[in-house]
N, C-alpha and C. Protein backbone atom coordinates (compact mmCIF):
# COMPACT_ATOMS: atom_id res chain seq x y z
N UNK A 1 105.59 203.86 58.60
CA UNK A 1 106.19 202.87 57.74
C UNK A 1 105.93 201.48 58.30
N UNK A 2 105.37 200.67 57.71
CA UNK A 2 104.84 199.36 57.68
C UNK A 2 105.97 198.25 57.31
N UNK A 3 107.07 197.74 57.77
CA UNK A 3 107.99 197.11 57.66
C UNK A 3 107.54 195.52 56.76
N UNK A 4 106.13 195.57 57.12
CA UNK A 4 105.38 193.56 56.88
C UNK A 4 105.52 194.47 54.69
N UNK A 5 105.24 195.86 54.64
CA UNK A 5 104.89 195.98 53.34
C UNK A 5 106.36 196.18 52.57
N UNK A 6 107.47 195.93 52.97
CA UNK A 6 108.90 195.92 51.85
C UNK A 6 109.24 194.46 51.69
N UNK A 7 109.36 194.62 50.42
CA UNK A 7 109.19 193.09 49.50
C UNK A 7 110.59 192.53 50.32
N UNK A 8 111.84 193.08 50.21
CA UNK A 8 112.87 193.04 49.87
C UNK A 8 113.34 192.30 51.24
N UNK A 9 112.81 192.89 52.78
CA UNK A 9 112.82 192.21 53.71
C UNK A 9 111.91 190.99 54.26
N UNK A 10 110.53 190.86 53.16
CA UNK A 10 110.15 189.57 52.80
C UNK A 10 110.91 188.80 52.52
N UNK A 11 111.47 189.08 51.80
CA UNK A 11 112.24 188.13 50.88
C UNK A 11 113.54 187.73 51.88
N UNK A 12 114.64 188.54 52.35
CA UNK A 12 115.23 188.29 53.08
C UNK A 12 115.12 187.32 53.96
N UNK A 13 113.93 187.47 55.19
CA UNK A 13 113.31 186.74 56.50
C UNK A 13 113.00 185.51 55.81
N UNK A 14 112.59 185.49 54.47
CA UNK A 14 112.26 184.12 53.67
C UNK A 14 113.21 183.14 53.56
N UNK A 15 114.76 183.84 53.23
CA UNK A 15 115.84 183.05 53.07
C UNK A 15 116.01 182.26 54.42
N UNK A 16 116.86 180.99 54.04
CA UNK A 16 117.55 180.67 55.16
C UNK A 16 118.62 181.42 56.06
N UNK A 17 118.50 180.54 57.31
CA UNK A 17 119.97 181.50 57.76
C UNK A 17 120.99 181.51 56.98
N UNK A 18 121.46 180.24 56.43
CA UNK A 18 122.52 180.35 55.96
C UNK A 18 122.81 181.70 54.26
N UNK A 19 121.68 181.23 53.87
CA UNK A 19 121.27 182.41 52.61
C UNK A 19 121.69 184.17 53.51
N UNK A 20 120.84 183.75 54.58
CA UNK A 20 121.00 185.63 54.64
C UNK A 20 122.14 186.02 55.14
N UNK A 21 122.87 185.08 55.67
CA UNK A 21 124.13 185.51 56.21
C UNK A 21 125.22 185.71 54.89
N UNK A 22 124.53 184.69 54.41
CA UNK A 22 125.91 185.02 52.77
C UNK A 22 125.32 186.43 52.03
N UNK A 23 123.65 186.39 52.09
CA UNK A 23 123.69 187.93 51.72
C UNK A 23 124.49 188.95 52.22
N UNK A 24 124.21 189.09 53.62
CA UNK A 24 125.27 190.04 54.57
C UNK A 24 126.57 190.54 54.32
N UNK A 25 127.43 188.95 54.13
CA UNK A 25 128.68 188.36 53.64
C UNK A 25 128.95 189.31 52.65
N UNK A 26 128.10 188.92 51.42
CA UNK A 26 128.09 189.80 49.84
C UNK A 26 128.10 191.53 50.15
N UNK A 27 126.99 191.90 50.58
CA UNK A 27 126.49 192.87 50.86
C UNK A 27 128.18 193.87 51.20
N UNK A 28 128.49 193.37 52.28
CA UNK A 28 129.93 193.56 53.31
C UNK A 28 130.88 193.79 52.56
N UNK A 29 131.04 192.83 51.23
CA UNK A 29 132.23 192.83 50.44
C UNK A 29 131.89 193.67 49.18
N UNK A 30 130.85 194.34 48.99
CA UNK A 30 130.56 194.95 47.74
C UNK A 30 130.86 195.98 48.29
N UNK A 31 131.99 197.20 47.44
CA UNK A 31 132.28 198.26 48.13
C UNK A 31 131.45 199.68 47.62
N UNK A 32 130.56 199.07 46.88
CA UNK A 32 128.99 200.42 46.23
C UNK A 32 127.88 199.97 47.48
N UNK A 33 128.20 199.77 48.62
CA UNK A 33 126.73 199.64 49.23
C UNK A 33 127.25 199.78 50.79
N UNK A 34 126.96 201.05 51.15
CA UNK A 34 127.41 201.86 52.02
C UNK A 34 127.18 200.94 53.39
N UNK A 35 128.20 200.93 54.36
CA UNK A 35 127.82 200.28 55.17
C UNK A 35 126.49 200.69 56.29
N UNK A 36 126.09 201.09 56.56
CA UNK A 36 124.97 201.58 57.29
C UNK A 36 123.14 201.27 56.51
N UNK A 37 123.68 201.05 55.66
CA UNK A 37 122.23 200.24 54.85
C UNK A 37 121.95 198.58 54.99
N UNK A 38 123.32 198.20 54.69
CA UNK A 38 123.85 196.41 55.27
C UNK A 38 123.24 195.90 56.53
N UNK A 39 124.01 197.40 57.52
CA UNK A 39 123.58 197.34 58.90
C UNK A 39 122.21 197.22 59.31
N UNK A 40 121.35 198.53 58.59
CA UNK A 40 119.98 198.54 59.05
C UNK A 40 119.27 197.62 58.17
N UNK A 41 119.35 196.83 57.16
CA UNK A 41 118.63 195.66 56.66
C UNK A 41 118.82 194.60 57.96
N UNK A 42 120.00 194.15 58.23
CA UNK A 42 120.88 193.15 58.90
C UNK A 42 119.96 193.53 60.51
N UNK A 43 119.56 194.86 60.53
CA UNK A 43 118.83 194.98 62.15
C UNK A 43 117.19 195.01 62.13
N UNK A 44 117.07 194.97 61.14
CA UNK A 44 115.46 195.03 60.75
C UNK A 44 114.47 193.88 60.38
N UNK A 45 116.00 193.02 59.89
CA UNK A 45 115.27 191.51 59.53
C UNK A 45 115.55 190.52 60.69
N UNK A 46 115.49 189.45 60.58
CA UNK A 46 115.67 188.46 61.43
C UNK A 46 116.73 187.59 61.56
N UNK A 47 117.55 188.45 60.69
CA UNK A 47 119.30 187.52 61.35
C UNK A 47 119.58 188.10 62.63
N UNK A 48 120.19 186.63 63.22
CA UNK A 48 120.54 186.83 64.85
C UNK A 48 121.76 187.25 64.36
N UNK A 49 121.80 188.35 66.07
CA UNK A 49 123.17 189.08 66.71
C UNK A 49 124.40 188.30 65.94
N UNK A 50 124.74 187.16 66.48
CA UNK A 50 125.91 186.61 66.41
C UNK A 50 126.38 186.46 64.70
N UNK A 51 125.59 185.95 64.08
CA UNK A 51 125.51 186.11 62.85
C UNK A 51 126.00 187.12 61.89
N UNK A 52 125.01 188.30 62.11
CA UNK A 52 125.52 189.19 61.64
C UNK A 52 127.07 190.08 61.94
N UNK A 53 127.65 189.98 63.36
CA UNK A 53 128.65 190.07 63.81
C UNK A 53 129.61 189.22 62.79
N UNK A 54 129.07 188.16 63.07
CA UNK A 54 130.61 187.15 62.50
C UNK A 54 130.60 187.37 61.18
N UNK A 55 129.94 187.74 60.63
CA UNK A 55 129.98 187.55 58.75
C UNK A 55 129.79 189.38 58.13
N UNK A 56 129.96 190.20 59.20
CA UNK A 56 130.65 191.53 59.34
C UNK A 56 132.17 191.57 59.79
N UNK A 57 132.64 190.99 60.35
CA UNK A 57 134.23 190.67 60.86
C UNK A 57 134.64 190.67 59.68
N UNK A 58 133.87 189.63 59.01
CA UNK A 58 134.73 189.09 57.74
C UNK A 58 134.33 189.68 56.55
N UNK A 59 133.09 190.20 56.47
CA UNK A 59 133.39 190.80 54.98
C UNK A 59 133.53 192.92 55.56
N UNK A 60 134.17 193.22 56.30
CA UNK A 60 135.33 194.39 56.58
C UNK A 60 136.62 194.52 56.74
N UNK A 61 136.57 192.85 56.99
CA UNK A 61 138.10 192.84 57.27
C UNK A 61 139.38 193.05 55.54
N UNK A 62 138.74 193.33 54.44
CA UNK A 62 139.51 193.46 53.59
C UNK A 62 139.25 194.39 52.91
N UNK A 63 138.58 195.89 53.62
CA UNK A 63 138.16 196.73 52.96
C UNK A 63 139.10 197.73 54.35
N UNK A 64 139.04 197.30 55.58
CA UNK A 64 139.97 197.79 56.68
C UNK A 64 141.22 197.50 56.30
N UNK A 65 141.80 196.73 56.24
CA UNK A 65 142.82 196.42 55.54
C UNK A 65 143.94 196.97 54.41
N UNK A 66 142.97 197.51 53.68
CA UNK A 66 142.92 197.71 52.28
C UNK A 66 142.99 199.74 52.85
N UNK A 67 141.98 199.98 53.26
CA UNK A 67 142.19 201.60 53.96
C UNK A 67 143.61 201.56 54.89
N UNK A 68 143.62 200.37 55.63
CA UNK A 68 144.97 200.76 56.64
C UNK A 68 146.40 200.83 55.94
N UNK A 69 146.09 200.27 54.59
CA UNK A 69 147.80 200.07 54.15
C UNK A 69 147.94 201.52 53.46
N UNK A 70 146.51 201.76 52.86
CA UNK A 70 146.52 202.99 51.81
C UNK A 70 146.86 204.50 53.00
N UNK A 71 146.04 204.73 54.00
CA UNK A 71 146.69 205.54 55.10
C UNK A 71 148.36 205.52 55.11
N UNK A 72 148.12 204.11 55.90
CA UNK A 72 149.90 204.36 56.05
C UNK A 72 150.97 204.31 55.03
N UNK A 73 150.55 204.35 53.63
CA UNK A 73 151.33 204.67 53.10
C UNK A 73 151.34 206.12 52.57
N UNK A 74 150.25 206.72 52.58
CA UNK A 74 150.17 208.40 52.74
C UNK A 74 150.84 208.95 53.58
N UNK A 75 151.11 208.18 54.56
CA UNK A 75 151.58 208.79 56.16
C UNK A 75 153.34 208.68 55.62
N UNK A 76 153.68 207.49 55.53
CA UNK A 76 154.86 207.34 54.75
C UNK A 76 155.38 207.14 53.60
N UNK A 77 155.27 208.35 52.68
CA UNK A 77 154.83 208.53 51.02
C UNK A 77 156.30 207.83 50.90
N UNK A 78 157.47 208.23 51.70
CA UNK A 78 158.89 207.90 50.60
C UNK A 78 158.99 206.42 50.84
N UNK A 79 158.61 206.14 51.81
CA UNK A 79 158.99 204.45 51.48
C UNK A 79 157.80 203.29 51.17
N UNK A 80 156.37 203.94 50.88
CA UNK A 80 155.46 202.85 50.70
C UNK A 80 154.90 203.43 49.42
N UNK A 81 154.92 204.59 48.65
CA UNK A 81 154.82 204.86 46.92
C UNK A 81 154.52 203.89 46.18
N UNK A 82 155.60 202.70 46.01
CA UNK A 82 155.15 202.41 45.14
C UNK A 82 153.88 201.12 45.49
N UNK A 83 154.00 200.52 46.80
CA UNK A 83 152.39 199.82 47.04
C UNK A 83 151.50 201.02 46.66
N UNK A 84 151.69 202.52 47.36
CA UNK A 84 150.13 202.94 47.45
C UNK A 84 149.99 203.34 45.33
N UNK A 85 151.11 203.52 44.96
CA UNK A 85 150.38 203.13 43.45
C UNK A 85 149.96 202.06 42.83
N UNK A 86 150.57 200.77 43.28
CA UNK A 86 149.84 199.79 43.42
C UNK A 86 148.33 199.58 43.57
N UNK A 87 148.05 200.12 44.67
CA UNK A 87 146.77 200.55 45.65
C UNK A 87 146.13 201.17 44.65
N UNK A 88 146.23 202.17 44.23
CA UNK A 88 146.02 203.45 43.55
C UNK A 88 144.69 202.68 41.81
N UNK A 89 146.30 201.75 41.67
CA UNK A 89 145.65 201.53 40.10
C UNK A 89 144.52 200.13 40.08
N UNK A 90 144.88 199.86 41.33
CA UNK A 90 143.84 198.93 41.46
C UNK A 90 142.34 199.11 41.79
N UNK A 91 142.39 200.31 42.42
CA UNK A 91 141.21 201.17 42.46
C UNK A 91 140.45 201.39 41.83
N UNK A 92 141.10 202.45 40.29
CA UNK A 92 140.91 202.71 39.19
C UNK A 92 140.96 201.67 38.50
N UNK A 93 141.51 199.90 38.49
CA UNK A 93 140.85 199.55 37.45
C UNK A 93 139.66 198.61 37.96
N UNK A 94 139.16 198.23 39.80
CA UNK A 94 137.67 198.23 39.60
C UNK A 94 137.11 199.37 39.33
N UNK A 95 136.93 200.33 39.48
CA UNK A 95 135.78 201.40 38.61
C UNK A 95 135.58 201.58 37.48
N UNK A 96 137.07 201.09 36.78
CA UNK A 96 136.54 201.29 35.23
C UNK A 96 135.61 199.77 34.96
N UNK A 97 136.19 198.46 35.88
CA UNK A 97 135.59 197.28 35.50
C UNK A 97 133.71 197.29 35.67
N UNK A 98 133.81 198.09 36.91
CA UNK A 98 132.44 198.15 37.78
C UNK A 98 131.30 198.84 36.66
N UNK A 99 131.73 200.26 35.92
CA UNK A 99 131.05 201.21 35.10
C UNK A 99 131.13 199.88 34.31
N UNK A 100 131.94 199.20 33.72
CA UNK A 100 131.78 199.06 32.47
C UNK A 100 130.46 197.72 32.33
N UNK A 101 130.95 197.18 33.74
CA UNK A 101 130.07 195.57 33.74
C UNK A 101 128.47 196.82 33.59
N UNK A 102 128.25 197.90 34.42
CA UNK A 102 126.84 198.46 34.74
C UNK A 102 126.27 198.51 33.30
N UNK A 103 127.09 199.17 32.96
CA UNK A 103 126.63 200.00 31.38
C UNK A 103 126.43 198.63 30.48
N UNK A 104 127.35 197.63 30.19
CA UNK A 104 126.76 196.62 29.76
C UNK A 104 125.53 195.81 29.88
N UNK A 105 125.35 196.27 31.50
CA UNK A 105 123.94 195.27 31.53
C UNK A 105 123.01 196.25 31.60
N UNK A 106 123.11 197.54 31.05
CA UNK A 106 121.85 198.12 30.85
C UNK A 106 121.48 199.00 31.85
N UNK A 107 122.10 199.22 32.65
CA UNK A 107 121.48 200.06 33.89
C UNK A 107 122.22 201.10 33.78
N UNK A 108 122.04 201.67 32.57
CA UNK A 108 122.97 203.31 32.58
C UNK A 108 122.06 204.22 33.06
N UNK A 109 122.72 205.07 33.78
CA UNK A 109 122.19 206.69 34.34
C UNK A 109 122.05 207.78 33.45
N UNK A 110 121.36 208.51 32.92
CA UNK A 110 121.46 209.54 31.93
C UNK A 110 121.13 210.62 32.90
């Protein structure tokens, strides 16, 4: 595998720092794009160490967050219920938002 031949990390190394770090940023906060793909773009291209660290802090820190309250309120169903339904429907209504924006713009799966 020839790394100089994927467009996509052309394109990346092309951006500025500041561009690829907000890619990262994005990337981090979109919760359809598994973290370990973020990672190996983020180690393959040419954003520095520190960079990618700091603008990983921050776009996990509200997806950690977001898992730690939903845990502990599994852990303590009688007194945190009604956040984790809270939790729950907020879930369900990005996925219905997420399908619906996809299917609108055309990128349906058959």
């Amino acid at each position: 595998m020839k790394q100089e031949n994927w467009e996509w990390l052309r394109r990346l190394n092309a951006a500025s720092r500041k561009r690829r770090m907000a890619i990262v940023l994005l990337a981090r906060l979109t919760p359809l794009i598994p973290s370990g793909v973020v990672t190996f773009a983020a180690a393959v291209s040419r954003m520095r160490f520190f960079d990618f660290i700091a603008v990983s802090v921050v776009g996990k820190a509200p997806s950690v967050a977001m898992e730690t309250m939903v845990g502990h309120d599994l852990i303590r169903l009688n007194e945190g219920y009604p956040r984790l339904l809270v939790s729950l429907l907020f879930f369900v209504l990005l996925y219905i938002l997420f399908r619906k924006r996809r299917n609108e713009s055309g990128d349906r799966r058959t």
